[in-house]
C-alpha atoms as a PDB file:
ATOM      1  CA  UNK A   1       0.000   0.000   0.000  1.00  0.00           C
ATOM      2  CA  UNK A   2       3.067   2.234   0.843  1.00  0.00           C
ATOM      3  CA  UNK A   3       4.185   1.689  -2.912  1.00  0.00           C
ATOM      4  CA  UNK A   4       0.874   2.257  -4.453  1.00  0.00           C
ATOM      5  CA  UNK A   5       0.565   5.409  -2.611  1.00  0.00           C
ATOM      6  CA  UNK A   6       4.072   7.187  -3.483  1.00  0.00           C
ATOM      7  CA  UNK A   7       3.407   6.110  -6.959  1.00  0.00           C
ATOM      8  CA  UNK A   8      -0.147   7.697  -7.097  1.00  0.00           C
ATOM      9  CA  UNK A   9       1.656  10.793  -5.628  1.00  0.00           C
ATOM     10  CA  UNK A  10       4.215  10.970  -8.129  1.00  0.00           C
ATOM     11  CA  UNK A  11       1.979  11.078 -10.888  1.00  0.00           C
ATOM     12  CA  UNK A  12      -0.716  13.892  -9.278  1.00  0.00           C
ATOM     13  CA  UNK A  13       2.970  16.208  -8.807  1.00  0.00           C
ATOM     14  CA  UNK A  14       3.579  15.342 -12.987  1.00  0.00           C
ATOM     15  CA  UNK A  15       0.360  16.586 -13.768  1.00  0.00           C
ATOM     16  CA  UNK A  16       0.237  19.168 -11.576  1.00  0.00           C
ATOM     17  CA  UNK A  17       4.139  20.222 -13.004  1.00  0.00           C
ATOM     18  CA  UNK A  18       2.685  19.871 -16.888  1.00  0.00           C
ATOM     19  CA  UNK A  19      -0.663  21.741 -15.870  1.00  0.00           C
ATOM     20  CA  UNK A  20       1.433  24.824 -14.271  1.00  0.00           C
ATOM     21  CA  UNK A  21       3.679  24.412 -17.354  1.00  0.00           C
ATOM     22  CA  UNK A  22       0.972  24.850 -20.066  1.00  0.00           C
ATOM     23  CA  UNK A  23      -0.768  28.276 -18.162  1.00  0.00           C
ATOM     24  CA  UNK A  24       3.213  29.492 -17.913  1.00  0.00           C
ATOM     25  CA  UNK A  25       2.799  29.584 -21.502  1.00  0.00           C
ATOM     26  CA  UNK A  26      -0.730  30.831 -22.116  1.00  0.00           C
ATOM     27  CA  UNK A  27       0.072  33.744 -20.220  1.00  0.00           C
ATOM     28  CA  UNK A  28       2.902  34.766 -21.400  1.00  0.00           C
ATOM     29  CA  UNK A  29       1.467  34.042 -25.256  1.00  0.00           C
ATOM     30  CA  UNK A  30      -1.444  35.466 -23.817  1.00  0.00           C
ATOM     31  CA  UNK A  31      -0.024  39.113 -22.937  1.00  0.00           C
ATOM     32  CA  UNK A  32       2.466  39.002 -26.035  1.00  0.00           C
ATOM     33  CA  UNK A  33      -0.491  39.116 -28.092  1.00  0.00           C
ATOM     34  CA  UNK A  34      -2.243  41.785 -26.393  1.00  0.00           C
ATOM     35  CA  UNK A  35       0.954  44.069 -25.823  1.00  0.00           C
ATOM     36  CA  UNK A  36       1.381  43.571 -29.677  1.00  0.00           C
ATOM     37  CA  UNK A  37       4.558  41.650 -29.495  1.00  0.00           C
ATOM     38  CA  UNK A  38       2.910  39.514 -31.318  1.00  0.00           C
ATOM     39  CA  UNK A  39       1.225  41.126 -34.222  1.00  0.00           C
ATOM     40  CA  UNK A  40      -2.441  39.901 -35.401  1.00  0.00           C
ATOM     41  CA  UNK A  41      -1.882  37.394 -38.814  1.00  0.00           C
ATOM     42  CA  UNK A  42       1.594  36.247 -36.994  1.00  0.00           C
ATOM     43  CA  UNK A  43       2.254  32.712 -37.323  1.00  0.00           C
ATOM     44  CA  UNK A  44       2.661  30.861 -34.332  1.00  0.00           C
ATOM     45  CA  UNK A  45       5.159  27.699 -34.329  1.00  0.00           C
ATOM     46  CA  UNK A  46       4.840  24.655 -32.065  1.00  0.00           C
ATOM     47  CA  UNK A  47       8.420  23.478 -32.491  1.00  0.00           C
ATOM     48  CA  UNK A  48       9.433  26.809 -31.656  1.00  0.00           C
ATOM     49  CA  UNK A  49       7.805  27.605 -28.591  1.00  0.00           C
ATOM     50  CA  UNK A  50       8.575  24.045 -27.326  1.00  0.00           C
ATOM     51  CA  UNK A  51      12.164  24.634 -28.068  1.00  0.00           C
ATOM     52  CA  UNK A  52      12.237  27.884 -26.779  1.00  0.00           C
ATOM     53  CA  UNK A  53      11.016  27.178 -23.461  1.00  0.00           C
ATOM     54  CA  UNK A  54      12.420  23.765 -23.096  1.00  0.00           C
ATOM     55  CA  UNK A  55       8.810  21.381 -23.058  1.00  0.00           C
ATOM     56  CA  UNK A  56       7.453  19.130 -25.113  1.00  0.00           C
ATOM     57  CA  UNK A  57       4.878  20.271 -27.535  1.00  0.00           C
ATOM     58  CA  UNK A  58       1.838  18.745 -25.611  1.00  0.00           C
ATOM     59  CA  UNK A  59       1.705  21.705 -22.420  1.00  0.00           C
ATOM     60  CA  UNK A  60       2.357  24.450 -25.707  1.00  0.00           C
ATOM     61  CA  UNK A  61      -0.573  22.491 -27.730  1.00  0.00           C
ATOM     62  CA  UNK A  62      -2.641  23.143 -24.189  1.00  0.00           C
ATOM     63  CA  UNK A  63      -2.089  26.845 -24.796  1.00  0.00           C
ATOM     64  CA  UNK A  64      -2.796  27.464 -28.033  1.00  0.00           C
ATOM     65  CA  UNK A  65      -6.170  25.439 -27.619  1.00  0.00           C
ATOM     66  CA  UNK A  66      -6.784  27.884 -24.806  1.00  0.00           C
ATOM     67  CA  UNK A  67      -5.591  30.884 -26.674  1.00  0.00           C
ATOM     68  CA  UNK A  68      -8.208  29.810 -29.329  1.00  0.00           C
ATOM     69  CA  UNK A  69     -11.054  29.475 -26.986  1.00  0.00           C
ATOM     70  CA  UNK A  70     -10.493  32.928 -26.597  1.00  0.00           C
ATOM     71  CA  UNK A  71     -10.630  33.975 -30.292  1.00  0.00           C
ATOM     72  CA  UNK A  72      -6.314  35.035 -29.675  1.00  0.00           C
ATOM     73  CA  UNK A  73      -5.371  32.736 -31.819  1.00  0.00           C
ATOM     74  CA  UNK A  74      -6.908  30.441 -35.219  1.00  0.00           C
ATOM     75  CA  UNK A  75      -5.483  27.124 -35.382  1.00  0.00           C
ATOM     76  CA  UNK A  76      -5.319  25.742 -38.464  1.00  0.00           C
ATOM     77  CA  UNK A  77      -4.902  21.817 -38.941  1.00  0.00           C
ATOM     78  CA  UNK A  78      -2.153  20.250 -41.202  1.00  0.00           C
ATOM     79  CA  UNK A  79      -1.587  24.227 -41.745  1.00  0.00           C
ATOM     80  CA  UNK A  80      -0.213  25.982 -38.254  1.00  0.00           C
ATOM     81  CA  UNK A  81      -1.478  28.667 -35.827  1.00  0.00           C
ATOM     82  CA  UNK A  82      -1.969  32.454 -36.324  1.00  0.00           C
ATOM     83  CA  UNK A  83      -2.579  35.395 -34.012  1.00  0.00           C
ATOM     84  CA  UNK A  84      -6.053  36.172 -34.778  1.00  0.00           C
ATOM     85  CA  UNK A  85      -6.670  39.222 -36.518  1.00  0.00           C
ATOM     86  CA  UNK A  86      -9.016  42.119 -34.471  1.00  0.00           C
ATOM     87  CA  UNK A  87     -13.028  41.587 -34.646  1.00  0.00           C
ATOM     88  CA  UNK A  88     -14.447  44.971 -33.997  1.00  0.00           C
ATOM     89  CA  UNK A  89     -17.565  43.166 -32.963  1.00  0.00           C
ATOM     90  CA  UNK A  90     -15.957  41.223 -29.888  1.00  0.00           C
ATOM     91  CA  UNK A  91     -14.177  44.577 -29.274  1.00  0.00           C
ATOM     92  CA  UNK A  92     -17.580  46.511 -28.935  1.00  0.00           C
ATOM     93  CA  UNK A  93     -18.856  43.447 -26.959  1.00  0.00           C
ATOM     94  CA  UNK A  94     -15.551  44.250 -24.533  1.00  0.00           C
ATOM     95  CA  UNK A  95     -15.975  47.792 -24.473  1.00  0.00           C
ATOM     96  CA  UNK A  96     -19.839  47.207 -23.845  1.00  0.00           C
ATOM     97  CA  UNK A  97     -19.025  45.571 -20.677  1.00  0.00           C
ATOM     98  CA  UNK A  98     -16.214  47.093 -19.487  1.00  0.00           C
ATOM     99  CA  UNK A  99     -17.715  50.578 -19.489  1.00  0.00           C
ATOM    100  CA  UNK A 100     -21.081  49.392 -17.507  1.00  0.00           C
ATOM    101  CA  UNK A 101     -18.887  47.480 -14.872  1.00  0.00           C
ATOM    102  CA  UNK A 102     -16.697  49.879 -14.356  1.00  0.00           C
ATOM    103  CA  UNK A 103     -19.158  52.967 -14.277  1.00  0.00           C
ATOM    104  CA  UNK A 104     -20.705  51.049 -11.358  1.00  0.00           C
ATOM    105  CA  UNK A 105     -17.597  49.642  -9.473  1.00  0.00           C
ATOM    106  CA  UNK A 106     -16.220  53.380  -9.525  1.00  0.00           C
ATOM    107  CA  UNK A 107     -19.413  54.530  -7.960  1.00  0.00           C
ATOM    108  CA  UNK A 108     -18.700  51.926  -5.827  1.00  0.00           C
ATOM    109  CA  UNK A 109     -15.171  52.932  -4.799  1.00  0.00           C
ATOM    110  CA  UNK A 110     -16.654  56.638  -4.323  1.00  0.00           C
ATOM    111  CA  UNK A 111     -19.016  55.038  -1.259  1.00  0.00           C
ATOM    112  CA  UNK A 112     -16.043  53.069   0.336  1.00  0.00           C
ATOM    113  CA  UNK A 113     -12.127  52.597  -0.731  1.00  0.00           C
ATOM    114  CA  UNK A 114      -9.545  50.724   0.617  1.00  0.00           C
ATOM    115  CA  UNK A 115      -7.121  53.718   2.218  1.00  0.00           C
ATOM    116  CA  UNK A 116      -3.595  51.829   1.092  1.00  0.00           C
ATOM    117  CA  UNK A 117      -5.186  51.490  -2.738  1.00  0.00           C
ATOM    118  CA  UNK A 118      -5.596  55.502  -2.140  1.00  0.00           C
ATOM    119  CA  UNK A 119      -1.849  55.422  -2.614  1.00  0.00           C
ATOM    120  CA  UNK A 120      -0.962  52.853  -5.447  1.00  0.00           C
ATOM    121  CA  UNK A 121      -3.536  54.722  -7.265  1.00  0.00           C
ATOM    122  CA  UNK A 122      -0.856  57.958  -6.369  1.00  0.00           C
ATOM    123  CA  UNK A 123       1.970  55.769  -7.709  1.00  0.00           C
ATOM    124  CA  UNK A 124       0.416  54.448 -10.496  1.00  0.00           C
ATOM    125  CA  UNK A 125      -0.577  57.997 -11.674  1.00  0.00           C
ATOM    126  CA  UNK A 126       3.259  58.937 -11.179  1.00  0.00           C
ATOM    127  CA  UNK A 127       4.249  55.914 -13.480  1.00  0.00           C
ATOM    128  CA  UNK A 128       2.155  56.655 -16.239  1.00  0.00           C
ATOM    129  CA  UNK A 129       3.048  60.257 -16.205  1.00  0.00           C
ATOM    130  CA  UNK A 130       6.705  58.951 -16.637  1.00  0.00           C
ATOM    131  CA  UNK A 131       6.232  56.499 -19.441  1.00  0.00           C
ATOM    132  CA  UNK A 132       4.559  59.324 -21.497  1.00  0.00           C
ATOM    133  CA  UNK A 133       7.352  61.565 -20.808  1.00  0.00           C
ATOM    134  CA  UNK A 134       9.731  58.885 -21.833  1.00  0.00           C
ATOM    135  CA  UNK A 135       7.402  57.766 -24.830  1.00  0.00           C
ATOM    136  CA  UNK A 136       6.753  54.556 -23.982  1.00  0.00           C
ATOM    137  CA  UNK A 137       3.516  53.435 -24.643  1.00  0.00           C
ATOM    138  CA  UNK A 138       3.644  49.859 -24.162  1.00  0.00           C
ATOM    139  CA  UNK A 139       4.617  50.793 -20.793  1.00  0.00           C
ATOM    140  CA  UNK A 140       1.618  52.891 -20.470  1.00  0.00           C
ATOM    141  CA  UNK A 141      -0.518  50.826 -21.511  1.00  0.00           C
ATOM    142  CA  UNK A 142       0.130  48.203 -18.688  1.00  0.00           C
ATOM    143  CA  UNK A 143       0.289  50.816 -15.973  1.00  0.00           C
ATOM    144  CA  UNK A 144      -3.683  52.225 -17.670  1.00  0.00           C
ATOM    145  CA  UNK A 145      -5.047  48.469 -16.979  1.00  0.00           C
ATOM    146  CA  UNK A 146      -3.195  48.516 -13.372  1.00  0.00           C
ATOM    147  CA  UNK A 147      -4.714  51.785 -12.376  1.00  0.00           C
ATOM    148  CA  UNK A 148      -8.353  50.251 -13.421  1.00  0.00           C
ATOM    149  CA  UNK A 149      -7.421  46.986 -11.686  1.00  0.00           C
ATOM    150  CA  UNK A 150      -6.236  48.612  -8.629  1.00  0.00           C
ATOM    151  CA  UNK A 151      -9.857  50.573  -8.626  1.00  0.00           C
ATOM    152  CA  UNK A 152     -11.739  47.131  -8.643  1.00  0.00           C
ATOM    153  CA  UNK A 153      -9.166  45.953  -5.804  1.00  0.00           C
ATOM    154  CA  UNK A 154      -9.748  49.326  -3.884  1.00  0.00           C
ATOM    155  CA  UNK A 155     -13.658  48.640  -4.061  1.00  0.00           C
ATOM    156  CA  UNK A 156     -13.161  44.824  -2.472  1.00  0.00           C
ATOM    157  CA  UNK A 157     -14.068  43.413  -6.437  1.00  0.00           C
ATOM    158  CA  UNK A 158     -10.648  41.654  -7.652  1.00  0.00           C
ATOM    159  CA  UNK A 159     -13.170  38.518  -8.755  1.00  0.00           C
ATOM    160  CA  UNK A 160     -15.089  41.111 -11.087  1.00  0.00           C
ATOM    161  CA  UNK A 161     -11.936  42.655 -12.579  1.00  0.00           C
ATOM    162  CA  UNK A 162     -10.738  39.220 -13.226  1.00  0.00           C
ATOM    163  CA  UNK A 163     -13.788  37.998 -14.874  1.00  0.00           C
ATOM    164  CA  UNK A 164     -14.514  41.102 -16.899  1.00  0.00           C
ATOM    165  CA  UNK A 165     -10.491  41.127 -18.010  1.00  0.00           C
ATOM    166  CA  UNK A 166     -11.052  37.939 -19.531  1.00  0.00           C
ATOM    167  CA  UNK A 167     -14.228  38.775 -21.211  1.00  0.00           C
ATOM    168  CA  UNK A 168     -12.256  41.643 -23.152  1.00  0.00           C
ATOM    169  CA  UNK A 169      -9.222  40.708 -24.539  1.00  0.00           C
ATOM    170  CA  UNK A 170      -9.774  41.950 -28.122  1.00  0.00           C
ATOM    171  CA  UNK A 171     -10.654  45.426 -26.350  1.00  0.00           C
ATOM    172  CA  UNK A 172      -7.473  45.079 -24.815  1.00  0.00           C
ATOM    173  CA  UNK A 173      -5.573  44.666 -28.733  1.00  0.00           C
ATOM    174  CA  UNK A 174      -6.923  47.656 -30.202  1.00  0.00           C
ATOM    175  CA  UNK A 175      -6.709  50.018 -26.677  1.00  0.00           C
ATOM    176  CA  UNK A 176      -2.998  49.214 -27.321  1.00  0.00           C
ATOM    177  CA  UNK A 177      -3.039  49.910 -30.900  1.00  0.00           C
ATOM    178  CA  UNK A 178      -4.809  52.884 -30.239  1.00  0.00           C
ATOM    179  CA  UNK A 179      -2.115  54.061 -28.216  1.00  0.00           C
ATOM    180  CA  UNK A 180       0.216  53.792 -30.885  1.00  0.00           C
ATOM    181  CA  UNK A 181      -2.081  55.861 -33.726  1.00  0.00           C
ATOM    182  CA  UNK A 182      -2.990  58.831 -31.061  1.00  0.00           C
ATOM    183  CA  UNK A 183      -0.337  60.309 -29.684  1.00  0.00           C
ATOM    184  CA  UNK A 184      -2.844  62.383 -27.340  1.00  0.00           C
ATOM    185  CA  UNK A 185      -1.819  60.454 -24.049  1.00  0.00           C
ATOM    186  CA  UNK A 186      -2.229  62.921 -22.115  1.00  0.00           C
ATOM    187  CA  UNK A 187      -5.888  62.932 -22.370  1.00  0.00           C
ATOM    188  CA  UNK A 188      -5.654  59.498 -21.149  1.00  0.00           C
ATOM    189  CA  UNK A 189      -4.160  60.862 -17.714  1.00  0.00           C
ATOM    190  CA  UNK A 190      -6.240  63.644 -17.133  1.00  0.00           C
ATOM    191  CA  UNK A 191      -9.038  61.510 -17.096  1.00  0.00           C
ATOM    192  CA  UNK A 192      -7.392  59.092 -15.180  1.00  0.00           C
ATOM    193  CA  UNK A 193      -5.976  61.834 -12.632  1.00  0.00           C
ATOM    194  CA  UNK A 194     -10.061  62.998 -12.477  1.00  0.00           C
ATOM    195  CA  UNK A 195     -11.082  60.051 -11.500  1.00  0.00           C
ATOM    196  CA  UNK A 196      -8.434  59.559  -8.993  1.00  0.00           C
ATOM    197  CA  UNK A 197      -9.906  62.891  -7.570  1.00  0.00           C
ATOM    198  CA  UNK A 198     -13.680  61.748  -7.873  1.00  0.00           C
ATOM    199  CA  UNK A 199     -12.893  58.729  -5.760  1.00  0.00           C
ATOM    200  CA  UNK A 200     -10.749  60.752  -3.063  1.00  0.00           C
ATOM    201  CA  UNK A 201     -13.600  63.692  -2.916  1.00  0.00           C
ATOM    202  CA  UNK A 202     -16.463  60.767  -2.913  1.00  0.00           C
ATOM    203  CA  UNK A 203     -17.642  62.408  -5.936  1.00  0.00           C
ATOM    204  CA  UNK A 204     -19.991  59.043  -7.403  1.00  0.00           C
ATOM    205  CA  UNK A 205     -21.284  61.202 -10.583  1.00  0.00           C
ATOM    206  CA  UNK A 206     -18.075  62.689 -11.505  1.00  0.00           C
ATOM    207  CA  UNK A 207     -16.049  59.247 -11.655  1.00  0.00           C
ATOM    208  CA  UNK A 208     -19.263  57.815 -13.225  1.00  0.00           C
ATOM    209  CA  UNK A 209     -19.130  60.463 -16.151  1.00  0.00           C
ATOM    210  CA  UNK A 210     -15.308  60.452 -16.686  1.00  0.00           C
ATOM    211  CA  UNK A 211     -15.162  56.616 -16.735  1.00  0.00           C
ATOM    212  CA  UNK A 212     -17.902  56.315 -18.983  1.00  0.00           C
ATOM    213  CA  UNK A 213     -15.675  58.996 -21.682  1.00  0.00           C
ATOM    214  CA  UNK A 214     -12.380  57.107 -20.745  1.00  0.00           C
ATOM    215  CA  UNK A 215     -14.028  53.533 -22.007  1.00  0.00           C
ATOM    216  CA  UNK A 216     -15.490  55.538 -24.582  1.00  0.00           C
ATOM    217  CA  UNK A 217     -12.633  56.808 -26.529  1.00  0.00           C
ATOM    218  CA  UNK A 218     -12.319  53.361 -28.715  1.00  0.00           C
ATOM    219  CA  UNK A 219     -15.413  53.820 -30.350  1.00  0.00           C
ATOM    220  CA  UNK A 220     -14.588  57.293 -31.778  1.00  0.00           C
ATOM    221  CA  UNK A 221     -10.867  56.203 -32.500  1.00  0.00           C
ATOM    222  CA  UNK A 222     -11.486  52.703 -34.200  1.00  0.00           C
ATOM    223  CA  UNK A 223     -11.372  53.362 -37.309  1.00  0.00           C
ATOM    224  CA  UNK A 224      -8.710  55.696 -37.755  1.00  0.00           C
ATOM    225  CA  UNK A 225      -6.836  52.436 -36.446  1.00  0.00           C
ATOM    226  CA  UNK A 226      -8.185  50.632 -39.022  1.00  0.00           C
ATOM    227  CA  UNK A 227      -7.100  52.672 -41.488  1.00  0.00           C
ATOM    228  CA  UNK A 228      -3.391  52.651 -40.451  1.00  0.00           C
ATOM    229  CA  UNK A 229      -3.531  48.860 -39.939  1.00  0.00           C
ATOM    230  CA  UNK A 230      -6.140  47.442 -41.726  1.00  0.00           C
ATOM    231  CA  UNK A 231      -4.639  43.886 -42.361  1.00  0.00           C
ATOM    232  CA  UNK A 232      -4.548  43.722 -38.487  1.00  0.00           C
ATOM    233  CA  UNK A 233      -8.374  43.401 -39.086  1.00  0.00           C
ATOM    234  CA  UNK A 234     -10.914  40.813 -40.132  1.00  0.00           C
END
């Protein structure tokens, strides 16, 4: 019984090893494609991922399948993979629910705030003013979705952020491409620093109003983007 038991063990830790192995990769697939390391119509090779991070080609197989689930990624049989190019109507479908969310976890965070999220929401601010001094967006970019993660964090509603996150990758892609048409990213931290402000002051119809423009600004830039990259489009 001994035996049967370290044996049983042995092979939950191998699964549990190739299981943490194959989301390792999703993520990191996961956030090169929506940083735009990985541009949309990219091919995407098995051999090479496998090679590159030292697996076999069965926990990278996991992730693509994932990735595709998602609509990141088309996998083509006897053919390969390719990053997905940008549907406009899973973007609106992200930008549809990420504006009514947030709209009413920011009224939320006006009613009651975590004080220590009072101050990443200072240092965030202080980051993003940085990155657009020293240009880089992609940098920006990451530090915008922290500052609306930290709000959802601040309000006691990580689970929601997490769930709504997921539900809006594709409004993720072109919110980073968008940052790379309009140089205007300023805009994006005054409204930012305003809400910051609403929240402090308790001010439930300001943050309201300025989130709802913030989540907003896709739909009025979305096709200038498409213009400048329209094979990055289906």
């Amino acid at each position: 019984m001994v035996i049967r038991k370290v044996k049983k063990n042995k092979i939950m830790t191998l699964d549990i090893r190739k299981n943490t192995t194959s989301k390792t990769i999703y993520y990191k697939l996961r956030e090169e494609i929506i940083n735009l390391y990985l541009d949309p119509g990219t091919s995407i090779s098995e051999k090479e991922l496998s090679e590159k991070y030292n697996v076999s080609r069965t926990p990278v197989r996991e992730a693509l399948v994932r990735l595709a689930q998602e609509g990141l990624v088309n996998i083509y049989p006897q053919k390969g993979t390719v990053v997905s190019l940008i549907d406009l109507c899973a973007v609106e479908d992200g930008r549809f629910l990420r504006e009514h969310v947030e709209r009413a976890v920011v009224k939320e965070a006006c009613k009651e705030f975590f004080p220590e999220k009072i101050l990443s929401l200072e240092m965030n601010l202080k980051l993003q003013k940085m990155y657009i001094e020293n240009h880089d967006n992609k940098k920006l970019f990451e530090a915008d979705e922290e500052f609306h993660k930290i709000i959802f964090e601040g309000s006691n509603k990580k689970r929601v952020w997490e769930s709504i996150n997921d539900g809006s990758l594709e409004f993720q892609r072109i919110r980073m491409l968008r940052l790379e048409v309009n140089p205007n990213w300023d805009n994006i931290y005054m409204q930012h620093e305003e809400i910051f402000n609403a929240i402090k002051n308790g001010d439930s119809e300001k943050a309201e109003g300025v989130m709802k423009e913030h989540l907003n600004m896709v739909t009025f830039d979305k096709n200038e983007v498409k213009k400048i990259y329209p094979n990055y489009f289906k």
